[in-house]
Protein backbone atom coordinates (compact mmCIF):
# COMPACT_ATOMS: atom_id res chain seq x y z
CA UNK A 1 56.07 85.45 -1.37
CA UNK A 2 55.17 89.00 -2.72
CA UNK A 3 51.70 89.36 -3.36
CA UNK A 4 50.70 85.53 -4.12
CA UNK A 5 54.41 85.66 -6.36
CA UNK A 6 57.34 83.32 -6.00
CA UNK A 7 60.26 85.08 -4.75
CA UNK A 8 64.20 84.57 -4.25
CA UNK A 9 65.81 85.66 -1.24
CA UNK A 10 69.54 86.36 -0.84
CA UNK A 11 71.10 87.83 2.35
CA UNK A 12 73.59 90.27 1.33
CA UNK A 13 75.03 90.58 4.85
CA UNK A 14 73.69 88.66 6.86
CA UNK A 15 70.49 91.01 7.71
CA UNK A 16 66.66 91.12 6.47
CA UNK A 17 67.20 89.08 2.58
CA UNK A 18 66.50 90.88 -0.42
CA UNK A 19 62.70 89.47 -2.00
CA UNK A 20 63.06 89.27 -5.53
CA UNK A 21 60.43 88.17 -8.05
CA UNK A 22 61.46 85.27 -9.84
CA UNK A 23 58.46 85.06 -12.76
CA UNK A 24 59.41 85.24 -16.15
CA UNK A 25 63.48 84.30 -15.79
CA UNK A 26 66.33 85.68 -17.65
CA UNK A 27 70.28 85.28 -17.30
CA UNK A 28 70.86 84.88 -12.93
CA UNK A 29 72.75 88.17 -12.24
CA UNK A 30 74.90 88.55 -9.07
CA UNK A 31 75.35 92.15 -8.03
CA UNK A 32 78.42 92.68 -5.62
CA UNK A 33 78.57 96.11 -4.65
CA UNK A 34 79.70 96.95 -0.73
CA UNK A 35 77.66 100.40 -1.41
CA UNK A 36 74.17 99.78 0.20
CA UNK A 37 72.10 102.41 -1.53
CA UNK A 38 73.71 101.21 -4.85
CA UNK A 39 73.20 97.49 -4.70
CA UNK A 40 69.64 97.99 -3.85
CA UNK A 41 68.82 100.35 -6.67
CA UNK A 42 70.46 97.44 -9.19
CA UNK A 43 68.16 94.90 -7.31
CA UNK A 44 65.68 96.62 -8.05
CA UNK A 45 66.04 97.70 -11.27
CA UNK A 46 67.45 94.20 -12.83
CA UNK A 47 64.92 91.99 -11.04
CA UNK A 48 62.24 94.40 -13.01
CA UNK A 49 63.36 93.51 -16.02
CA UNK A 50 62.88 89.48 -15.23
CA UNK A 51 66.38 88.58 -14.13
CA UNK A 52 67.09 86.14 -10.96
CA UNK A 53 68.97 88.53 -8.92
CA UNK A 54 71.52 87.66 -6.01
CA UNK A 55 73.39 90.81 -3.97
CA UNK A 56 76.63 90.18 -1.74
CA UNK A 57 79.36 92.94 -0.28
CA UNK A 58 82.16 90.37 0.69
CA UNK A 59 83.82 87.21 -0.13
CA UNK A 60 81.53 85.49 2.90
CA UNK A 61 77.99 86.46 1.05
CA UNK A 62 79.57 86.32 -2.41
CA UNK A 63 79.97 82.70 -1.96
CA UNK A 64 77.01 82.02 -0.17
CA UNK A 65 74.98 84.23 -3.20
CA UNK A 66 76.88 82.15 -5.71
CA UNK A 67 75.78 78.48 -4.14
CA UNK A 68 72.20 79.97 -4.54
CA UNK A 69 72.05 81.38 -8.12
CA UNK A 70 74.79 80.04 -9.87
CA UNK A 71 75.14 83.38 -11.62
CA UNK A 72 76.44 83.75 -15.38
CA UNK A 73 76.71 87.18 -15.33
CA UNK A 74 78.52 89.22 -12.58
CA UNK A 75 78.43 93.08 -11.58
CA UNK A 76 81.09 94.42 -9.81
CA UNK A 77 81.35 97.96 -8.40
CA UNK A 78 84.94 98.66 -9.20
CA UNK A 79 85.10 100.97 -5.90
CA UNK A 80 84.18 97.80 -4.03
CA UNK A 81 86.53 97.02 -1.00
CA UNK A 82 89.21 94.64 -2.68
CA UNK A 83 87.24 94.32 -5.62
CA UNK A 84 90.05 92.40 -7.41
CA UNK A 85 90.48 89.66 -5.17
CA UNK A 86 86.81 89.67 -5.31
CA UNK A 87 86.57 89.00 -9.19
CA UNK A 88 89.43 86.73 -9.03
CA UNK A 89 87.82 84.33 -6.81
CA UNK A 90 84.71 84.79 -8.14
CA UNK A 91 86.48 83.61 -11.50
CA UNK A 92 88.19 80.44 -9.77
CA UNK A 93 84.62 79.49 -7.71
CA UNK A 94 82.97 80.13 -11.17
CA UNK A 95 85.00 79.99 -14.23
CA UNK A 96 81.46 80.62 -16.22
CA UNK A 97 80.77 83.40 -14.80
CA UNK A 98 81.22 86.64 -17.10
CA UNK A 99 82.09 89.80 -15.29
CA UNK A 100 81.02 93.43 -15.94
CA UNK A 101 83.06 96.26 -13.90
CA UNK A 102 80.46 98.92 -12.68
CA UNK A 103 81.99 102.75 -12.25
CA UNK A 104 84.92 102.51 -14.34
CA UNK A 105 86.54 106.43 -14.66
CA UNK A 106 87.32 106.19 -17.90
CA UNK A 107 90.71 107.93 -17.49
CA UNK A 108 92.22 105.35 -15.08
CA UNK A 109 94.17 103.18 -17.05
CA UNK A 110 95.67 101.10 -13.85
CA UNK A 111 91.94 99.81 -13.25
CA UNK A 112 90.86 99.06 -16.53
CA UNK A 113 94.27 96.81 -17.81
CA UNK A 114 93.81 95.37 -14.41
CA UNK A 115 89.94 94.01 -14.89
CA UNK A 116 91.54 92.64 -18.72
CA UNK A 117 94.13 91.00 -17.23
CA UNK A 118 91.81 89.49 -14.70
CA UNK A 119 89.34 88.30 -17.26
CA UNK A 120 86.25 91.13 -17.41
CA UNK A 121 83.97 91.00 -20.03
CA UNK A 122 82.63 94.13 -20.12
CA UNK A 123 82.71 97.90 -18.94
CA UNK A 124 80.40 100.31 -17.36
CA UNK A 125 82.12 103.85 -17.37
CA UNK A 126 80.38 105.98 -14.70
CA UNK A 127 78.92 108.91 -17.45
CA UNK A 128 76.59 105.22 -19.02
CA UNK A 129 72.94 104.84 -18.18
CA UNK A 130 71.34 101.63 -16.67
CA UNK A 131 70.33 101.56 -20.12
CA UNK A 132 73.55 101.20 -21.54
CA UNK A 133 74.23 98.50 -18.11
CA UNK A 134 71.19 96.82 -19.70
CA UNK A 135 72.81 96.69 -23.48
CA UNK A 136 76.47 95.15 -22.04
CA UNK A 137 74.03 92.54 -19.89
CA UNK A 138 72.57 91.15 -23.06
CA UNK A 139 76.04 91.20 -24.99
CA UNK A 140 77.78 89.88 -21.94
CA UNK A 141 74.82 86.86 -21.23
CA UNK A 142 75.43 86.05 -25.37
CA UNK A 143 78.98 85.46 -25.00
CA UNK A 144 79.82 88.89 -26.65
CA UNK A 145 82.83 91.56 -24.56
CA UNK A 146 82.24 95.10 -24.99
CA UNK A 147 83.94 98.49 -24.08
CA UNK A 148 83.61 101.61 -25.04
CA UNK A 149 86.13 103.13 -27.65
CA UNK A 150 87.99 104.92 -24.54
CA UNK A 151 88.65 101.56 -22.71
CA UNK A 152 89.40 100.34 -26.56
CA UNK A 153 92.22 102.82 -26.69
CA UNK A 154 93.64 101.97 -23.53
CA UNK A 155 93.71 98.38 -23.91
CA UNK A 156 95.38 98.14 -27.28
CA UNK A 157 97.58 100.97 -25.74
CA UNK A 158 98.76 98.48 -22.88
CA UNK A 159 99.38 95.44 -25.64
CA UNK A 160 101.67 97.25 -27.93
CA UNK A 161 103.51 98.13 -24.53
CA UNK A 162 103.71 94.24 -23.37
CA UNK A 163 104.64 93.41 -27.05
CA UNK A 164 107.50 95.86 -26.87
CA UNK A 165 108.79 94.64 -23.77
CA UNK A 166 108.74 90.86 -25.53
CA UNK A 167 110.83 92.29 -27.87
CA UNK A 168 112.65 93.89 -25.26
CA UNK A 169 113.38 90.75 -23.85
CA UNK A 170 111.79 91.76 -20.37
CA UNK A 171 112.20 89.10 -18.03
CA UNK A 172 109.15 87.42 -16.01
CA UNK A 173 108.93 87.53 -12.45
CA UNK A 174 110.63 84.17 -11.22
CA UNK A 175 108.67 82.93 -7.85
CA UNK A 176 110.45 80.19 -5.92
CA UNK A 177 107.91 76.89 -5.64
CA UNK A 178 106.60 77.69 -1.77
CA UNK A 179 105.81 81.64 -2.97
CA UNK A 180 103.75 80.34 -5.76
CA UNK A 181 102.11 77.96 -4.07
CA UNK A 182 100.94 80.66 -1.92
CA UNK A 183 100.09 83.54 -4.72
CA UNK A 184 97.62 80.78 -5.89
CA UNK A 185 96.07 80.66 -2.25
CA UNK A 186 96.36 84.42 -2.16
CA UNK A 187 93.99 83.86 -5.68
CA UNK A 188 91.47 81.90 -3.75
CA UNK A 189 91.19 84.42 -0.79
CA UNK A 190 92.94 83.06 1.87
CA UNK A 191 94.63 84.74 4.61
CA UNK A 192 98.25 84.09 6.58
CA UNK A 193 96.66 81.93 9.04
CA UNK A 194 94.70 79.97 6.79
CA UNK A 195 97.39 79.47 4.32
CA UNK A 196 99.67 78.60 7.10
CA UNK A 197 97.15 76.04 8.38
CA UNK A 198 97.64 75.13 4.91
CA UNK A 199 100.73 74.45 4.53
CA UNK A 200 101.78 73.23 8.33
CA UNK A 201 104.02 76.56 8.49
CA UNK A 202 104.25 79.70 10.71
CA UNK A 203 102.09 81.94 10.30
CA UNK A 204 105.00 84.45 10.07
CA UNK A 205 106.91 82.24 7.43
CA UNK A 206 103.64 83.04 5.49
CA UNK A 207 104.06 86.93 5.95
CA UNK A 208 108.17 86.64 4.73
CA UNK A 209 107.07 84.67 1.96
CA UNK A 210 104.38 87.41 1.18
CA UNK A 211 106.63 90.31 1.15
CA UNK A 212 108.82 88.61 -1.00
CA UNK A 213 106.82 87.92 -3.80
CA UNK A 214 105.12 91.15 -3.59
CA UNK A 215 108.41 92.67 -4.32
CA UNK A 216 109.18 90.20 -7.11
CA UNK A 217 105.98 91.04 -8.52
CA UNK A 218 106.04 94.65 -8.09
CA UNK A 219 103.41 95.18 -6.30
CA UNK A 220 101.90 96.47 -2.99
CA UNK A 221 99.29 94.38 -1.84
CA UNK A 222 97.78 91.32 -1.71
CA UNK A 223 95.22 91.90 -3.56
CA UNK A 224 97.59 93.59 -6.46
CA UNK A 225 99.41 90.07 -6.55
CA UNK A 226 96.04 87.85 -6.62
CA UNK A 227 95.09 90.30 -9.77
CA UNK A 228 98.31 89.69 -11.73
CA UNK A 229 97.37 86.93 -14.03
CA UNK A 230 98.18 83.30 -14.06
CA UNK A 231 101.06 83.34 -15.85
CA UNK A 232 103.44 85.36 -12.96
CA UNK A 233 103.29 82.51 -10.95
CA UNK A 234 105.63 80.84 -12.93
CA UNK A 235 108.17 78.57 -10.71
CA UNK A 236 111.58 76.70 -11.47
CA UNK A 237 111.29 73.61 -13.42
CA UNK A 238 109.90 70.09 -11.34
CA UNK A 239 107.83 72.91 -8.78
């Protein structure tokens, strides 16, 4: 309680939970920002404007935020330690959930085609105000996307490139059946030993069949490959 006032409280990481005032509900928000100062200052400023507010920095208190609030709209601070693993499981744990990248440079084209192809809603370039945050809330919470006419550019910049490689006839990364089977674990968050628990395999099995379809994909990490959308993890026919 706060003053004689109903509150929520969600333990970011495990220390003191954050008391937020839950009178006069709007849309539940999530905030997942591993930047202390940061989160706080969203907490703060969203819960003032009515909104159930939950606040996580990792998968652990993600989840456990998530089973609290049930959020339909979710902030991510794109700086955020594997921040696209993050929003993919977010996206599999909650397929409601609409996501808003916080912190976007507006000249990093990698990031923003990335958080498309993942499935973000909307965009938050660093030079906005929480005003503007505010604005692509409400659009976000009524079903709307939004970007601003930079991140416009660039994504209709990065579909004329896929539709020339179509027409290109560039082929799609082939995955055998055990490596997709595992990108789709890699999607959910798991690591070696757990998939290898899994799957009733070595753990280092697990790490060959990693570094292989990392290289098919074309990528470096594992949280490059859980990004990569669905449709990579195609496998031969009867898989």
């Amino acid at each position: 309680m706060i003053d004689g006032e109903a509150t929520l409280e969600v333990a970011p990481d495990g220390g003191p939970a954050d008391r937020v005032p839950v009178s006069d509900l709007s849309v539940p928000v999530l905030i997942v920002d591993d930047y202390t100062l940061s989160r706080d200052n969203l907490v703060t400023a969203l819960a003032g404007c009515g909104h159930t507010i939950g606040a996580a920095r990792d998968l652990p208190s993600m989840l456990q935020a998530n089973a609290q609030i049930a959020p339909e709209i979710v902030l991510f601070n794109i700086h955020n330690r594997d921040c696209e693993m993050l929003m993919v499981s977010m996206l599999q744990l909650n397929p409601q959930a609409r996501i808003i990248v916080l912190g976007v440079p507006a000249d990093d084209e990698v990031a923003i085609v990335k958080c498309a192809e993942i499935g973000v809603v909307g965009y938050h370039i660093r030079y906005q105000s929480m005003a503007e945050l505010m604005g692509v809330i409400r659009r976000a919470a009524a079903g709307e996307s939004f970007c601003t006419p930079e991140i416009s550019t660039v994504l209709l910049r990065r579909l004329s490139e896929l539709a020339a490689q179509r027409q290109a006839g560039t082929p799609t990364p082939m995955l055998t059946t055990r490596e997709a089977e595992i990108l789709r674990m890699l999607r959910m968050g798991l690591s070696n030993k757990q998939i290898a628990a899994e799957l009733c395999i070595a753990v280092h099995t697990v790490k060959n069949h990693v570094h292989s379809l990392l290289a098919k994909l074309a990528v470096r990490t594992r949280a490059e490959a859980a990004a990569l959308p669905s449709g990579v993890d195609d496998c031969p026919p009867g898989c």
